[in-house]
PDB file of N, CA and C in Angstrom:
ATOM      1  N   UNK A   1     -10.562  16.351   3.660  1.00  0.00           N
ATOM      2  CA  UNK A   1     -11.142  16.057   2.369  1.00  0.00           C
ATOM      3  C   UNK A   1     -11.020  14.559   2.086  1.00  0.00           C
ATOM      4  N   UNK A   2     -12.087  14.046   1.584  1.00  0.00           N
ATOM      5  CA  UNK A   2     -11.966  12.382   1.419  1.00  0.00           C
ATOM      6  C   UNK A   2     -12.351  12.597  -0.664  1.00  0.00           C
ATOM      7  N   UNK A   3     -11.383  11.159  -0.891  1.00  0.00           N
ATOM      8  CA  UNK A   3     -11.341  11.554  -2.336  1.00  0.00           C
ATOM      9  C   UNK A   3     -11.592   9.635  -2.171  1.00  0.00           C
ATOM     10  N   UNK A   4     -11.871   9.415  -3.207  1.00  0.00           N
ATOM     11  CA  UNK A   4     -12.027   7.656  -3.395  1.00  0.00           C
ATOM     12  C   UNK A   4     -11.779   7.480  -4.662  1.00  0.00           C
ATOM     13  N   UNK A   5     -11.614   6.202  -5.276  1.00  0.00           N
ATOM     14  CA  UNK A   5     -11.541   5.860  -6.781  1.00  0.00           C
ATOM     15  C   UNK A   5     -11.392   4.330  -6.887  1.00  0.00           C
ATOM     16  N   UNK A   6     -11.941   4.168  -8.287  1.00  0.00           N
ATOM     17  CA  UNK A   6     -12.096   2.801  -8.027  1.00  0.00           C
ATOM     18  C   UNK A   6     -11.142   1.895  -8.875  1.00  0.00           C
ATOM     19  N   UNK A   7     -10.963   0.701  -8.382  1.00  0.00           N
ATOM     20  CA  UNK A   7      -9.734  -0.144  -9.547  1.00  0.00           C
ATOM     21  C   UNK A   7     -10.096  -1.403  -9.408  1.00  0.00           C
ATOM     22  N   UNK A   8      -9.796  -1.678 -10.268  1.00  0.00           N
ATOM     23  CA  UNK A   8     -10.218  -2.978 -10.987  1.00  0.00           C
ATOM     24  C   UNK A   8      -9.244  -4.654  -9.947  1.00  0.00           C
ATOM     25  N   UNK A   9     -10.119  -5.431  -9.562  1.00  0.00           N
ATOM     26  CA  UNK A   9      -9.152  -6.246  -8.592  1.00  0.00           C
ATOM     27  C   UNK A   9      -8.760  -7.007  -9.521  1.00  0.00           C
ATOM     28  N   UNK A  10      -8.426  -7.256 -11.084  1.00  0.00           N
ATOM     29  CA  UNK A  10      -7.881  -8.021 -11.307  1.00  0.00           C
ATOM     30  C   UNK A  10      -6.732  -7.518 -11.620  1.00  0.00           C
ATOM     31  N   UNK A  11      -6.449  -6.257 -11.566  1.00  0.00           N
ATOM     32  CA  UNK A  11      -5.187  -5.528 -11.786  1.00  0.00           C
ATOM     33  C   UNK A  11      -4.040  -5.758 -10.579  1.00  0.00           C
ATOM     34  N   UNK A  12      -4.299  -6.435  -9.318  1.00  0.00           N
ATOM     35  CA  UNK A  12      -3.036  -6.805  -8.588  1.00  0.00           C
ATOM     36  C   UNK A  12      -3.594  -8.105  -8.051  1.00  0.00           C
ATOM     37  N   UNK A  13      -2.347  -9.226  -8.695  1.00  0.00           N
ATOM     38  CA  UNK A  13      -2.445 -10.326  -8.208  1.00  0.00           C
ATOM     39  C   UNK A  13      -2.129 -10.602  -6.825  1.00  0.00           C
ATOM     40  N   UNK A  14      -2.356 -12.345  -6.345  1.00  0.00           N
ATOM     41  CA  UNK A  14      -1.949 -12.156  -4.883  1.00  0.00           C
ATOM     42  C   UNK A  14      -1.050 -12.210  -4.813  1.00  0.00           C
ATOM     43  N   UNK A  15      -0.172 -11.441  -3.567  1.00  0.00           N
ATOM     44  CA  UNK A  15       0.874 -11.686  -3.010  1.00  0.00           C
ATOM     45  C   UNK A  15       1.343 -10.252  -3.335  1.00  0.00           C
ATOM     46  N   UNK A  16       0.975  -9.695  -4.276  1.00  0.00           N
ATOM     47  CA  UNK A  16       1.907  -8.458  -4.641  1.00  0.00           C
ATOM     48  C   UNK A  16       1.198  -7.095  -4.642  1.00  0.00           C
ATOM     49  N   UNK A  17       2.040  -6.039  -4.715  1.00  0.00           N
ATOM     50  CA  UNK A  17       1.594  -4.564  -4.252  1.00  0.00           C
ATOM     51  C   UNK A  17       1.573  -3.916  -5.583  1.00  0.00           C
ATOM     52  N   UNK A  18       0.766  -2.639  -5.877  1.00  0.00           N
ATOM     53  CA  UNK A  18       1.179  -2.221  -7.112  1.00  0.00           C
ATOM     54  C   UNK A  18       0.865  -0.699  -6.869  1.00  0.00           C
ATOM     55  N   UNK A  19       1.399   0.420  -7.173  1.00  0.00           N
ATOM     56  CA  UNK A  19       1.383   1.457  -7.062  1.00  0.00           C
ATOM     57  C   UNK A  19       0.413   2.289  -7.923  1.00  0.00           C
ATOM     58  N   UNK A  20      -0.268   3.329  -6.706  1.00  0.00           N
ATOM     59  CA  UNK A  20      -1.071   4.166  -8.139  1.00  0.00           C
ATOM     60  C   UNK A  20      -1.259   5.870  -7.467  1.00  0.00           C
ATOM     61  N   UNK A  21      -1.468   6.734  -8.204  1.00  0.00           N
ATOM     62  CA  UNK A  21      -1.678   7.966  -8.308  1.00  0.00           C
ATOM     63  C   UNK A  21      -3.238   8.309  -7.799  1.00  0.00           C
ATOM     64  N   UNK A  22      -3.215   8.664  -6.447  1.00  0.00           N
ATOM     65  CA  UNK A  22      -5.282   9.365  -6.897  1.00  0.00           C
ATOM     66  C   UNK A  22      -4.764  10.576  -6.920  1.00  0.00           C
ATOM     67  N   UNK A  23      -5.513  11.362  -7.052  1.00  0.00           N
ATOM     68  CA  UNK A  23      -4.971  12.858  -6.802  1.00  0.00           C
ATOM     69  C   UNK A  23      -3.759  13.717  -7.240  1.00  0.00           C
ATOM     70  N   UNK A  24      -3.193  13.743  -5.808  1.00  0.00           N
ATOM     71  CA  UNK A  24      -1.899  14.140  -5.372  1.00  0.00           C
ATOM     72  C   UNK A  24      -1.178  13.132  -4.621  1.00  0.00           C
ATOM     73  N   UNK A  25      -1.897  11.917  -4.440  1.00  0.00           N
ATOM     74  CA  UNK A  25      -1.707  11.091  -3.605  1.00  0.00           C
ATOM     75  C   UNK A  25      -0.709   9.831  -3.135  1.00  0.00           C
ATOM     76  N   UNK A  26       0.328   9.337  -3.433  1.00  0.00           N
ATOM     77  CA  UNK A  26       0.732   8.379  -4.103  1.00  0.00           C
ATOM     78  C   UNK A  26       0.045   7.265  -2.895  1.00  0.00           C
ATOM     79  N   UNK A  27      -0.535   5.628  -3.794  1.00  0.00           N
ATOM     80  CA  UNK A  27      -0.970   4.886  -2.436  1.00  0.00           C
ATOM     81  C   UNK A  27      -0.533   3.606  -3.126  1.00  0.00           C
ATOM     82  N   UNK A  28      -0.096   2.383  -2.606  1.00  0.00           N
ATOM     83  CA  UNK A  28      -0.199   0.929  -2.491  1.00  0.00           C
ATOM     84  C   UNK A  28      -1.515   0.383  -2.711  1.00  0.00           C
ATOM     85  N   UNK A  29      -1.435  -0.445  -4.094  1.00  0.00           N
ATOM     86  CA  UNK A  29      -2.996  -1.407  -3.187  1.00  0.00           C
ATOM     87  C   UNK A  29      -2.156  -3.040  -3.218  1.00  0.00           C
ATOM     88  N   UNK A  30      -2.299  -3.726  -2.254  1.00  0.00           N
ATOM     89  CA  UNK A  30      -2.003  -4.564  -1.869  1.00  0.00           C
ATOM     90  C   UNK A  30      -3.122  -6.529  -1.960  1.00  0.00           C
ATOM     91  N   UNK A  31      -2.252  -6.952  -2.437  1.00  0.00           N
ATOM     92  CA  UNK A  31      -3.968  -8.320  -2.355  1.00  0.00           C
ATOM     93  C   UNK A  31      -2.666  -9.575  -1.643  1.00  0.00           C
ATOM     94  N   UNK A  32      -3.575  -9.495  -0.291  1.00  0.00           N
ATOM     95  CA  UNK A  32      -3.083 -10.585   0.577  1.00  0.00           C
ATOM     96  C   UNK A  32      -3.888 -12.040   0.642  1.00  0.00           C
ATOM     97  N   UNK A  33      -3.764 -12.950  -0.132  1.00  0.00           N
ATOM     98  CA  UNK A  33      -5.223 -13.933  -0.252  1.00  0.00           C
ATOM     99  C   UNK A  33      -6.508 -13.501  -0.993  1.00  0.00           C
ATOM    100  N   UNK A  34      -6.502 -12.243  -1.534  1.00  0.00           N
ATOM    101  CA  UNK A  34      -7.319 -11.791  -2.716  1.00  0.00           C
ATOM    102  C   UNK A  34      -8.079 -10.975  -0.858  1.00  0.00           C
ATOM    103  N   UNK A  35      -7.621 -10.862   0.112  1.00  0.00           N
ATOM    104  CA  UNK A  35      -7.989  -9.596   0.819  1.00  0.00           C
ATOM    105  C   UNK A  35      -7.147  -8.310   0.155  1.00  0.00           C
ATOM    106  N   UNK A  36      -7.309  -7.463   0.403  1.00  0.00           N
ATOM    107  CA  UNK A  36      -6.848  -5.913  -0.318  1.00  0.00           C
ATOM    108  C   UNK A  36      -7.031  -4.372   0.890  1.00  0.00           C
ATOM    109  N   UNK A  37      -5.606  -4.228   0.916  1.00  0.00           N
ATOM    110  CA  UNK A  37      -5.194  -3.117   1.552  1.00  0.00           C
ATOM    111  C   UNK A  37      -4.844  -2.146   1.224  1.00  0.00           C
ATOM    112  N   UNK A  38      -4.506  -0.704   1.271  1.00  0.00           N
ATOM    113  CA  UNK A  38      -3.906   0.454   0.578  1.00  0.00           C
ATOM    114  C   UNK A  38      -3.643   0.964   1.605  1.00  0.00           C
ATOM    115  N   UNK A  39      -1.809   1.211   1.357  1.00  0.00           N
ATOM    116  CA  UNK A  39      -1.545   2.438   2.982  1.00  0.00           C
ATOM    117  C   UNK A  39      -0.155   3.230   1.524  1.00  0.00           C
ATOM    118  N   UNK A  40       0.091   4.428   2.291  1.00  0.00           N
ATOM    119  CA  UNK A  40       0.779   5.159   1.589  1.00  0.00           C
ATOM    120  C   UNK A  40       2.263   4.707   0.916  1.00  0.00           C
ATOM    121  N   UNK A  41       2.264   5.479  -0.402  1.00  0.00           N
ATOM    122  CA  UNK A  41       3.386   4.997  -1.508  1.00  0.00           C
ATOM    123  C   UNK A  41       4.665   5.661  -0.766  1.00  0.00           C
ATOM    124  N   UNK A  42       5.256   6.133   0.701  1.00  0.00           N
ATOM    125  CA  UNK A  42       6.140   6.975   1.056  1.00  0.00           C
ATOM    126  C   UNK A  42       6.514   6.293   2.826  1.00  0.00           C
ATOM    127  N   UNK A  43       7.882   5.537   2.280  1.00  0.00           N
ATOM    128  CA  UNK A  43       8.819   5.354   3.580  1.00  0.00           C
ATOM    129  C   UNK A  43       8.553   6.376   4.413  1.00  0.00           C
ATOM    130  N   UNK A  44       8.538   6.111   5.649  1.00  0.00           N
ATOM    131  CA  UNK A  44       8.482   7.013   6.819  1.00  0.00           C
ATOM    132  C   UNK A  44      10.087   7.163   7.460  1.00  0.00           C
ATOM    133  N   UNK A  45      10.580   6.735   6.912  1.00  0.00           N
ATOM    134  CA  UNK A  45      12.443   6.885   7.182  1.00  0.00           C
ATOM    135  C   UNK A  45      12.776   7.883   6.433  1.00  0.00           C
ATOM    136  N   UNK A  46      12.633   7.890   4.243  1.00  0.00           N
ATOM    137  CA  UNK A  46      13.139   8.918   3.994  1.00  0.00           C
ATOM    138  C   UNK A  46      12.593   9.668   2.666  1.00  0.00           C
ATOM    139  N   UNK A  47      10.922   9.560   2.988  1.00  0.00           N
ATOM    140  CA  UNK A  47      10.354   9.650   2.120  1.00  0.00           C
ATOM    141  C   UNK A  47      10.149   9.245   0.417  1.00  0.00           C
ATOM    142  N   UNK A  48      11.153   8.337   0.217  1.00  0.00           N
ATOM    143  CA  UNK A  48      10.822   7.796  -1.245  1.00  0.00           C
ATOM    144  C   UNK A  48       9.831   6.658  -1.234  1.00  0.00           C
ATOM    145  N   UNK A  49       9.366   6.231  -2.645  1.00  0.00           N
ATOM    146  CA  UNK A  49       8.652   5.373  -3.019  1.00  0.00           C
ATOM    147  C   UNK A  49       9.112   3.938  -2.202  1.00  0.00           C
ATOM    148  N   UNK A  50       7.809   3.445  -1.663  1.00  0.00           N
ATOM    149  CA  UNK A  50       8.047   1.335  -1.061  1.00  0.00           C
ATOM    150  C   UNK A  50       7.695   0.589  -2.670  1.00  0.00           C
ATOM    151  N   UNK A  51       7.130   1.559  -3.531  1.00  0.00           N
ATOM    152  CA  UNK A  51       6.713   0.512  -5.067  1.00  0.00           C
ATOM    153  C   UNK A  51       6.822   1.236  -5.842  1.00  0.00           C
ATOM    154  N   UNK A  52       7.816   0.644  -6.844  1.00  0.00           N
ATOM    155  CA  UNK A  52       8.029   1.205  -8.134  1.00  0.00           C
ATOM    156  C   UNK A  52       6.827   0.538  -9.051  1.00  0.00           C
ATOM    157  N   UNK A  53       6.073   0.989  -9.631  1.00  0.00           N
ATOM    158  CA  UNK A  53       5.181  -0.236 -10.380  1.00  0.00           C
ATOM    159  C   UNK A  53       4.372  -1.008  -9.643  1.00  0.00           C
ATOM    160  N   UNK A  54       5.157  -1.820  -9.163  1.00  0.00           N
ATOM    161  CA  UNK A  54       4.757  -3.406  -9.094  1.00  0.00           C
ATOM    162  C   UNK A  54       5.865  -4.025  -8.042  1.00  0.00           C
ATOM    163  N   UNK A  55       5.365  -4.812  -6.782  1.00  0.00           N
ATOM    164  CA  UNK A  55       6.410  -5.252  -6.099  1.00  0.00           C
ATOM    165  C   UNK A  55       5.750  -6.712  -5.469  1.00  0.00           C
ATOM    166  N   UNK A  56       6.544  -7.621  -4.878  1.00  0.00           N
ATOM    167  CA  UNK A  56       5.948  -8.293  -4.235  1.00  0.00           C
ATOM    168  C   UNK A  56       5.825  -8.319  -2.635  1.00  0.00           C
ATOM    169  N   UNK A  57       5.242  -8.763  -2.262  1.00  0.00           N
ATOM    170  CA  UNK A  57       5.092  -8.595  -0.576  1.00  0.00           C
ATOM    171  C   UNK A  57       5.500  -9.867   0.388  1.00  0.00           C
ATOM    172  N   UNK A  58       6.174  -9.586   1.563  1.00  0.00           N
ATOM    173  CA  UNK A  58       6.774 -10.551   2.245  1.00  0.00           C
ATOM    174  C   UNK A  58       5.638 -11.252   2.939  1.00  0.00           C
ATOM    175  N   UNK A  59       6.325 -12.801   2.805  1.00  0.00           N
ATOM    176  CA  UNK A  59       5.750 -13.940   3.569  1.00  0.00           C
ATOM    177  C   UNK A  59       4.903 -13.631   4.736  1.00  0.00           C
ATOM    178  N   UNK A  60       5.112 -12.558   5.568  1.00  0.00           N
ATOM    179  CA  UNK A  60       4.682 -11.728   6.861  1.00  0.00           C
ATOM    180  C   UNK A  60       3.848 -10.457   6.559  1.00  0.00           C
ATOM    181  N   UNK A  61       2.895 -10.690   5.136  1.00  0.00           N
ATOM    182  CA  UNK A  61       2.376  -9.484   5.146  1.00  0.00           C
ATOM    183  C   UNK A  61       2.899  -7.767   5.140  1.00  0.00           C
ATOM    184  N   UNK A  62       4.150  -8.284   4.818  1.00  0.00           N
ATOM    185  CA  UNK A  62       5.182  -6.896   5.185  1.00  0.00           C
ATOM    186  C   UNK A  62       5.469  -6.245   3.451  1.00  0.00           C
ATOM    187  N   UNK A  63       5.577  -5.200   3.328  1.00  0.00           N
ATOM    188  CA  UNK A  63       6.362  -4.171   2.343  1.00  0.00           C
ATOM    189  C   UNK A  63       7.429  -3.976   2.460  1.00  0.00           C
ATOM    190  N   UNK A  64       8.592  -3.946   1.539  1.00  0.00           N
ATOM    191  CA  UNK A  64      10.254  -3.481   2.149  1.00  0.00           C
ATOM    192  C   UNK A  64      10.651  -2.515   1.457  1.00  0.00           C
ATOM    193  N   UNK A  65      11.027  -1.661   1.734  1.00  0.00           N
ATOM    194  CA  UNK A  65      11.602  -0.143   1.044  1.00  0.00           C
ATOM    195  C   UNK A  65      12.617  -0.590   0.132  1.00  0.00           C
ATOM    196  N   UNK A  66      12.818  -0.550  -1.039  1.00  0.00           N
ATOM    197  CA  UNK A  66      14.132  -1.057  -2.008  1.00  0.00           C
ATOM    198  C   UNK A  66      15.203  -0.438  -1.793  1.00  0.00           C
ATOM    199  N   UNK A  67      14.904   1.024  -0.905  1.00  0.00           N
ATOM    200  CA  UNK A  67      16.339   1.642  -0.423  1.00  0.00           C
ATOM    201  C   UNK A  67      17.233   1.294   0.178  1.00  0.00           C
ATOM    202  N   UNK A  68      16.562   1.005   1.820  1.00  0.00           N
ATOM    203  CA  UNK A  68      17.176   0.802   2.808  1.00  0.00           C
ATOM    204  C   UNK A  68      16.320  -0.529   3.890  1.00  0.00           C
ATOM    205  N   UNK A  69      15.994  -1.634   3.269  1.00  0.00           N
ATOM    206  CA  UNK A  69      15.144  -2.515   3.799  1.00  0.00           C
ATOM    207  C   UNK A  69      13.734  -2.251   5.129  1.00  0.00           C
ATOM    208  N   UNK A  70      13.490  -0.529   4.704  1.00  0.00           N
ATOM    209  CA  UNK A  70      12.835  -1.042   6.325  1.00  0.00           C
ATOM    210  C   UNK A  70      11.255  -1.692   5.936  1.00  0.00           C
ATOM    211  N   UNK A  71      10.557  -1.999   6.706  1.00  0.00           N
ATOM    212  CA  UNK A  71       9.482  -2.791   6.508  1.00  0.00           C
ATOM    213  C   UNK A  71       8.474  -2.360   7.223  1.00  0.00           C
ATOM    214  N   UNK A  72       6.722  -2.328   6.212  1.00  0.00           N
ATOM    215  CA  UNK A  72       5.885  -1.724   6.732  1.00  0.00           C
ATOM    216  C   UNK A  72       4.167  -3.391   6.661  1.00  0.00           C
ATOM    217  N   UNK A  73       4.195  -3.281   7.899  1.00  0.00           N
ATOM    218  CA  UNK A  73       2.911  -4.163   8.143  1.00  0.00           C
ATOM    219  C   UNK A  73       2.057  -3.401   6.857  1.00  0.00           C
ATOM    220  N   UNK A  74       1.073  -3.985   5.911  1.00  0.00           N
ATOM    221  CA  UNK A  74       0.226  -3.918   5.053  1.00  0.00           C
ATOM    222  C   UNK A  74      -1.157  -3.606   5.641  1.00  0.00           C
ATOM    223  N   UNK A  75      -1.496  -4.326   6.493  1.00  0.00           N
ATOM    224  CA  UNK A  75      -2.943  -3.878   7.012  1.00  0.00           C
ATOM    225  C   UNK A  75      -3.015  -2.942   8.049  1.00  0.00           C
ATOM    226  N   UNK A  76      -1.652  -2.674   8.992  1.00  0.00           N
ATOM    227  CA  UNK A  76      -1.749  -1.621  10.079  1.00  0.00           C
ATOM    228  C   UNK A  76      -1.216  -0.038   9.812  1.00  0.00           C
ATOM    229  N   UNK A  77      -0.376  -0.165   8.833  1.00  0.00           N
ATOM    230  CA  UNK A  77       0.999   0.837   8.330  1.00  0.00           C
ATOM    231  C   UNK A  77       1.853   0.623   9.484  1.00  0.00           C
ATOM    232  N   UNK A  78       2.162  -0.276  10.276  1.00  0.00           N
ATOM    233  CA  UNK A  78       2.928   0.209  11.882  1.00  0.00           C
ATOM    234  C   UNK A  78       4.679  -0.803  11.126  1.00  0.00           C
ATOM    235  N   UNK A  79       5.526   0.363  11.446  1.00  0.00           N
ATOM    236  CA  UNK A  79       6.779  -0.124  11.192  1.00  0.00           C
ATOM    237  C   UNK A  79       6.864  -1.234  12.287  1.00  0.00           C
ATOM    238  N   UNK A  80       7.845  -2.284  10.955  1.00  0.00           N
ATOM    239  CA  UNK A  80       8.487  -3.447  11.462  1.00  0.00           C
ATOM    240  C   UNK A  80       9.750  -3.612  11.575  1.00  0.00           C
ATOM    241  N   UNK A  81      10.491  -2.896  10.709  1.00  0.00           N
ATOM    242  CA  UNK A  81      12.096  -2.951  10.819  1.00  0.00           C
ATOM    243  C   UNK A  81      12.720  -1.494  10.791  1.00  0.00           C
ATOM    244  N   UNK A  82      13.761  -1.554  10.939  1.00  0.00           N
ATOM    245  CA  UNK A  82      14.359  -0.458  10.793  1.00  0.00           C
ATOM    246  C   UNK A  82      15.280  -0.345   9.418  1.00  0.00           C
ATOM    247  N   UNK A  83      15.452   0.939   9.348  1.00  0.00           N
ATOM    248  CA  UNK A  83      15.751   2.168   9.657  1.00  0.00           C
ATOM    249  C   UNK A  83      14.244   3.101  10.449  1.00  0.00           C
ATOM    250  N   UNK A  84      12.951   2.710   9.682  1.00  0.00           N
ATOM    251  CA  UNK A  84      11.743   3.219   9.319  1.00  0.00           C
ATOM    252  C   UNK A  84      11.448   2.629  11.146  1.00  0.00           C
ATOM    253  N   UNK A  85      10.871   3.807  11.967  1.00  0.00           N
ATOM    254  CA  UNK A  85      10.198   3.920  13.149  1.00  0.00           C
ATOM    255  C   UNK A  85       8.796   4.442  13.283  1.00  0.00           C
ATOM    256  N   UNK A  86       8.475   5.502  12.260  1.00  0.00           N
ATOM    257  CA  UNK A  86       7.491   6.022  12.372  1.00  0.00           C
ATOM    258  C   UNK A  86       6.413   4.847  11.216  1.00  0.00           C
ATOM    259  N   UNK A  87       4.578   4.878  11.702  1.00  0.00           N
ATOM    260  CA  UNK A  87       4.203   4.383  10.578  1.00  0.00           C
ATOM    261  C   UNK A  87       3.903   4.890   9.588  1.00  0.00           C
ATOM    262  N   UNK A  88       3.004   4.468   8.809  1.00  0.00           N
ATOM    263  CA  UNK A  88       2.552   4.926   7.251  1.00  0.00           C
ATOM    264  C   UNK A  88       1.226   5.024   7.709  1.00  0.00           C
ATOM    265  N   UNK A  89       0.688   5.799   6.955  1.00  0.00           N
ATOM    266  CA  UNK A  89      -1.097   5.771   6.792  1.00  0.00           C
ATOM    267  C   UNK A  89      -1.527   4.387   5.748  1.00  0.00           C
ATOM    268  N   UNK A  90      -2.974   4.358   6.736  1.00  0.00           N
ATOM    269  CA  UNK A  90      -3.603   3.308   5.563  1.00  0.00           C
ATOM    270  C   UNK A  90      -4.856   3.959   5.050  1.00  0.00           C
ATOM    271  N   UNK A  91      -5.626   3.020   4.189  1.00  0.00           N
ATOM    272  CA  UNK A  91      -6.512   4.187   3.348  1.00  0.00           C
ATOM    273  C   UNK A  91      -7.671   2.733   3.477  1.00  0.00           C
ATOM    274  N   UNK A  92      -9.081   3.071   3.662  1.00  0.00           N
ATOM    275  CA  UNK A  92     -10.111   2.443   3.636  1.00  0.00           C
ATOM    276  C   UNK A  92     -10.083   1.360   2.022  1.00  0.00           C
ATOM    277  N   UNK A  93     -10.576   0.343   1.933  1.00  0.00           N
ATOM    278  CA  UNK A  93     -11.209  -0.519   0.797  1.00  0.00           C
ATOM    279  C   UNK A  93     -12.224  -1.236   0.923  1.00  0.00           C
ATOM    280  N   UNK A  94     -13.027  -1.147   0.162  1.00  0.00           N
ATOM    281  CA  UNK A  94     -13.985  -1.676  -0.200  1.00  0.00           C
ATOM    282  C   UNK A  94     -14.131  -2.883  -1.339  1.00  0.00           C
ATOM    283  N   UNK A  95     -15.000  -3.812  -1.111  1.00  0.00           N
ATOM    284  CA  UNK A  95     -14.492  -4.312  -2.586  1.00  0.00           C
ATOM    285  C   UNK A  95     -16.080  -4.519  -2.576  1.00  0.00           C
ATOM    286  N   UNK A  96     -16.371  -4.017  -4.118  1.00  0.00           N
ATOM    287  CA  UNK A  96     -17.307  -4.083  -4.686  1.00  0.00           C
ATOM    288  C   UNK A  96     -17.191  -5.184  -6.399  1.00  0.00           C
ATOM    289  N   UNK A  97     -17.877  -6.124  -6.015  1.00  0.00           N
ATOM    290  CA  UNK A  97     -17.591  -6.829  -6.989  1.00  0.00           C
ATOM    291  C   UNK A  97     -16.466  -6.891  -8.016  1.00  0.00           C
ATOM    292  N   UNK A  98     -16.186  -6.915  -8.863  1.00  0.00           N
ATOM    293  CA  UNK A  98     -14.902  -6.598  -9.547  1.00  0.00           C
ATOM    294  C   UNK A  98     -13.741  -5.514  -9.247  1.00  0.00           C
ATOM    295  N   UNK A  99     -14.823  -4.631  -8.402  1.00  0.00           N
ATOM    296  CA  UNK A  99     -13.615  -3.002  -8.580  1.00  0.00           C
ATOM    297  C   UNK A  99     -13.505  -3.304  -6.752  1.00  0.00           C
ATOM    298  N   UNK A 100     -12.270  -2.692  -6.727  1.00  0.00           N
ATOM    299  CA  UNK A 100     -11.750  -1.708  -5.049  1.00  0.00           C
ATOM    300  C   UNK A 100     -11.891  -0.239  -5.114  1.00  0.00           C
ATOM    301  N   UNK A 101     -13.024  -0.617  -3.902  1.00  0.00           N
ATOM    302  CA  UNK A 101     -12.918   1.482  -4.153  1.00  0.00           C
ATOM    303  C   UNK A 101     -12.112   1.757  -3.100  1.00  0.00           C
ATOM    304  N   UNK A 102     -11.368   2.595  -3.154  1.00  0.00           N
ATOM    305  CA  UNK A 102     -10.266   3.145  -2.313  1.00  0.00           C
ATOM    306  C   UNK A 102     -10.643   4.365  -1.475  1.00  0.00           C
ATOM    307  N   UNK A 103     -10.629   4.774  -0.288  1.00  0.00           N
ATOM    308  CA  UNK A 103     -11.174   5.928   0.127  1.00  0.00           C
ATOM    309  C   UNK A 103      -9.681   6.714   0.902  1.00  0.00           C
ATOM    310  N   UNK A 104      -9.673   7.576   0.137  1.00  0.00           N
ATOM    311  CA  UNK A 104      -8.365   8.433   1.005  1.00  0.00           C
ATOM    312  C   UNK A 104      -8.588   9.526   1.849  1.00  0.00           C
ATOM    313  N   UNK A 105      -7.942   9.614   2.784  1.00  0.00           N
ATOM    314  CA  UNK A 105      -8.684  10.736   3.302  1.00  0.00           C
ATOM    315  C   UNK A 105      -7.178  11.979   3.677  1.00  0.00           C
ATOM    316  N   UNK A 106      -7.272  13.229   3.353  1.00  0.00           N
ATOM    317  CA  UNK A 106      -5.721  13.779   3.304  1.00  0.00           C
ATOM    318  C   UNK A 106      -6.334  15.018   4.702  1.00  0.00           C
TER     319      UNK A 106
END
């Protein structure tokens, strides 16, 4: 099933990640240089939230779990540090003039 929705790009500045709900879904949208990524709101180490809200993103394009530091590449989902080995899913974007449409696919 593919679900999409759209958000507004002025709602995450650069550099930082911000968390949102589609569905059932929890996902990241991410703005790297005002490029924009979305991979899943759930560590692959121990399933909790990589963004409460609002987070910022490392110098390296990376996400860090506030738990247990592990770190997830933004545009690939492919773990970078440990604890976290397995990756994350990423989710299609589009950017259509003002809005990101997000395409998830479960």
């Amino acid at each position: 099933m593919v679900t999409s929705t759209k958000i507004k790009k002025s709602e995450i500045q650069p550099g930082l990640a911000k968390s949102y709900v589609v569905g059932d879904i929890k996902i990241v949208i991410c703005n790297i240089g005002n490029e924009y990524y979305a991979i899943e709101d759930i560590c692959s180490h121990d399933d909790g939230e990589l963004v409460l809200g609002e987070s910022k993103l490392t110098e390296t394009c990376q996400i860090e779990c506030p738990r247990h530091g592990a770190r997830f590449d933004v545009k690939t989902g492919e773990a970078k540090r440990m604890p976290a080995i397995a990756p994350i899913r990423t989710h299609n974007v589009r950017v259509l003039n003002d809005e990101l449409e997000i395409e998830i696919t479960e």
